[in-house]
Protein backbone atom coordinates (compact mmCIF):
# COMPACT_ATOMS: atom_id res chain seq x y z
CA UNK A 1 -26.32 -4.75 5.50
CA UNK A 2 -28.24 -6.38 2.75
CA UNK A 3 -30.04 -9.26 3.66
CA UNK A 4 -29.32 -8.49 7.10
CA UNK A 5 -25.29 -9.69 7.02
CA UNK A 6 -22.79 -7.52 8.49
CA UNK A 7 -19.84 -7.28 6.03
CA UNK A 8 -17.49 -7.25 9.06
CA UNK A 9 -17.09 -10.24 11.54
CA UNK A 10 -18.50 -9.69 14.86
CA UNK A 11 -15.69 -9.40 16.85
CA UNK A 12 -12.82 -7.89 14.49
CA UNK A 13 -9.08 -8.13 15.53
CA UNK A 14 -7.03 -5.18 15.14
CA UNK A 15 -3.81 -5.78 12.66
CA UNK A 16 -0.66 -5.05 13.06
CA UNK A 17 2.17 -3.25 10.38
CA UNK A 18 6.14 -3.32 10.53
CA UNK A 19 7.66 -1.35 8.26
CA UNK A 20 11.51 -1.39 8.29
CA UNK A 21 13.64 1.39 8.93
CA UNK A 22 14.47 2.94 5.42
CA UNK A 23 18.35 3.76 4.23
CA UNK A 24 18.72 7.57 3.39
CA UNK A 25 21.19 6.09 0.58
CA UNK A 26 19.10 5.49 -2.31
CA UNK A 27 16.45 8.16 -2.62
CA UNK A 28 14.40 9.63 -5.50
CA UNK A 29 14.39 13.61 -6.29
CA UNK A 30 11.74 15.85 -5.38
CA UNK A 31 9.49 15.24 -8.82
CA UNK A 32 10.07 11.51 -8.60
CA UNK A 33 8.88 11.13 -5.06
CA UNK A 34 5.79 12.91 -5.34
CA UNK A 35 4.62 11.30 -8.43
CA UNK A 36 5.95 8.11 -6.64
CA UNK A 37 4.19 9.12 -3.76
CA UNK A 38 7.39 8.06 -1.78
CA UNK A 39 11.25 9.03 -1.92
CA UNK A 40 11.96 5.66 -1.24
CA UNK A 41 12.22 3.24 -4.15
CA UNK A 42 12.26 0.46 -2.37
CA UNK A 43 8.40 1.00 -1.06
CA UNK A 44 7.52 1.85 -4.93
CA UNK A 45 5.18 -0.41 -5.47
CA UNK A 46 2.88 0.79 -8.48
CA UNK A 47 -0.35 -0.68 -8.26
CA UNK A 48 -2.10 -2.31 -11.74
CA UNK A 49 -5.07 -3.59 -10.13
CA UNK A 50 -6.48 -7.11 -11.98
CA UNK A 51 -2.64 -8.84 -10.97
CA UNK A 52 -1.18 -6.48 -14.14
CA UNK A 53 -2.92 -8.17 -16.29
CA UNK A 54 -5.21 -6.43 -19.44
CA UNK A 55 -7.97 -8.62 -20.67
């Protein structure tokens, strides 16, 4: 709370998620999900940070 400012708003609303129902059809193995961190490769979604881009 530096200079007294609250980073959050005063009266925060809650959001909310939907996250489809996923197809058992296409699925990664075992070593590919966990270093995935999902057996889905639809929800791989590496992040780059900076928008992918080096400067």
């Amino acid at each position: 709370m530096e200079y007294g400012i609250s980073p959050l708003p005063e009266n925060p609303v809650p959001a909310m998620a939907y996250v489809p129902y996923q197809q058992l059809e296409a699925v990664y193995g075992v070593e590919q999900g966990l270093m995935a961190g999902t057996i889905f490769p639809v929800l791989d979604k590496p992040f780059y940070g900076c928008g992918g881009n080096k400067r």
